[in-house]
Protein backbone atom coordinates (compact mmCIF):
# COMPACT_ATOMS: atom_id res chain seq x y z
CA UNK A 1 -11.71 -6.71 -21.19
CA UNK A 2 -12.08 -7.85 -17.29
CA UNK A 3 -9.93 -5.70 -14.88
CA UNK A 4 -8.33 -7.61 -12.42
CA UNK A 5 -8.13 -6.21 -8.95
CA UNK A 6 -4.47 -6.40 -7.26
CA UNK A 7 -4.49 -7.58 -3.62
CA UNK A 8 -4.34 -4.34 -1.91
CA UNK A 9 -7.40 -3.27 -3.82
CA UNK A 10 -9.18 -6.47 -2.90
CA UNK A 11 -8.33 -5.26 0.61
CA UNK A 12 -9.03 -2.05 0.55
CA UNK A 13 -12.26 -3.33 -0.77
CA UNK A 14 -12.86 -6.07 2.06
CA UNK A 15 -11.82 -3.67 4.71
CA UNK A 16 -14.40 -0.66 3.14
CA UNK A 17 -17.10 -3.46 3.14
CA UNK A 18 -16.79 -5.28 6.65
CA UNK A 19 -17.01 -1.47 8.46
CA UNK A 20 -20.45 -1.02 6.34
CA UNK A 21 -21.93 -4.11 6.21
CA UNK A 22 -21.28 -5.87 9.89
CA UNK A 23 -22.56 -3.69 12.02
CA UNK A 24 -24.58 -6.72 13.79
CA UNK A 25 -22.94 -8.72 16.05
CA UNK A 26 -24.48 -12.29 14.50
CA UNK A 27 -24.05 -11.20 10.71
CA UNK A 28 -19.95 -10.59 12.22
CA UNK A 29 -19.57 -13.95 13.56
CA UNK A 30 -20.78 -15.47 10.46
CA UNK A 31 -18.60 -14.00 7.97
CA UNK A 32 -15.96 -14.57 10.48
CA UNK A 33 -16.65 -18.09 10.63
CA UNK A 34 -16.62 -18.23 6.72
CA UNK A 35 -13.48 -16.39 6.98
CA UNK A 36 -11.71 -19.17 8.73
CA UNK A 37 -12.85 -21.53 6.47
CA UNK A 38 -11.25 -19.80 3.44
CA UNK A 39 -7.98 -19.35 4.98
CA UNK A 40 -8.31 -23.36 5.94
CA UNK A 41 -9.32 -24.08 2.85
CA UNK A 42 -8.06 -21.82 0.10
CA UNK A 43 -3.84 -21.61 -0.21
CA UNK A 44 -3.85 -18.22 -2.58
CA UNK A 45 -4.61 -15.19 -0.33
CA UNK A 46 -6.46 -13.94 -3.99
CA UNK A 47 -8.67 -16.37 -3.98
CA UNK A 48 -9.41 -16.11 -0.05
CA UNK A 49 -9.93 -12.11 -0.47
CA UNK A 50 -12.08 -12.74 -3.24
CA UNK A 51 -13.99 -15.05 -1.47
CA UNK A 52 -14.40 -12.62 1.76
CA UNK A 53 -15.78 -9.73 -0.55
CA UNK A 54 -18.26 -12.03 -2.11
CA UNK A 55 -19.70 -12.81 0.57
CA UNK A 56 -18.91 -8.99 1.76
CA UNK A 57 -21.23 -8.48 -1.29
CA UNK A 58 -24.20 -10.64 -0.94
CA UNK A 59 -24.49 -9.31 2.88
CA UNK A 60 -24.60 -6.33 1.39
CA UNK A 61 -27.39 -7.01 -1.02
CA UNK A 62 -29.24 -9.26 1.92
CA UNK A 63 -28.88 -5.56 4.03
CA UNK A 64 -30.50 -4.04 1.13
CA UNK A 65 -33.26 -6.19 0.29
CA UNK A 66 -34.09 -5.97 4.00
């Protein structure tokens, strides 16, 4: 059975992730930019949290493959 995160966990988990994973000035302005479009384009702020942390994620495995 999935577990389904609550919204402060998805921010506690976004927050967590962007002080790890954008350290770099250009990697911040991307996600930042992606960011923006979620809230423009996304109306539930679950779905726009669990759109930051994915891409939270695959930075993180792009940091790790690196």
């Amino acid at each position: 059975m999935a577990v389904r995160p609550d919204v402060e966990e998805l921010r506690a988990t976004r927050e967590r992730m962007e002080g790890k994973y954008l350290a770099e000035p250009q990697m911040r302005a991307l996600y930042e930019g992606l960011c923006r479009r979620f809230r423009d384009d996304l109306s539930d702020e679950r779905d726009v949290l669990l759109s930051e942390c994915a891409v939270l994620m695959a930075i993180k495995e792009g940091v790790r493959q690196a």
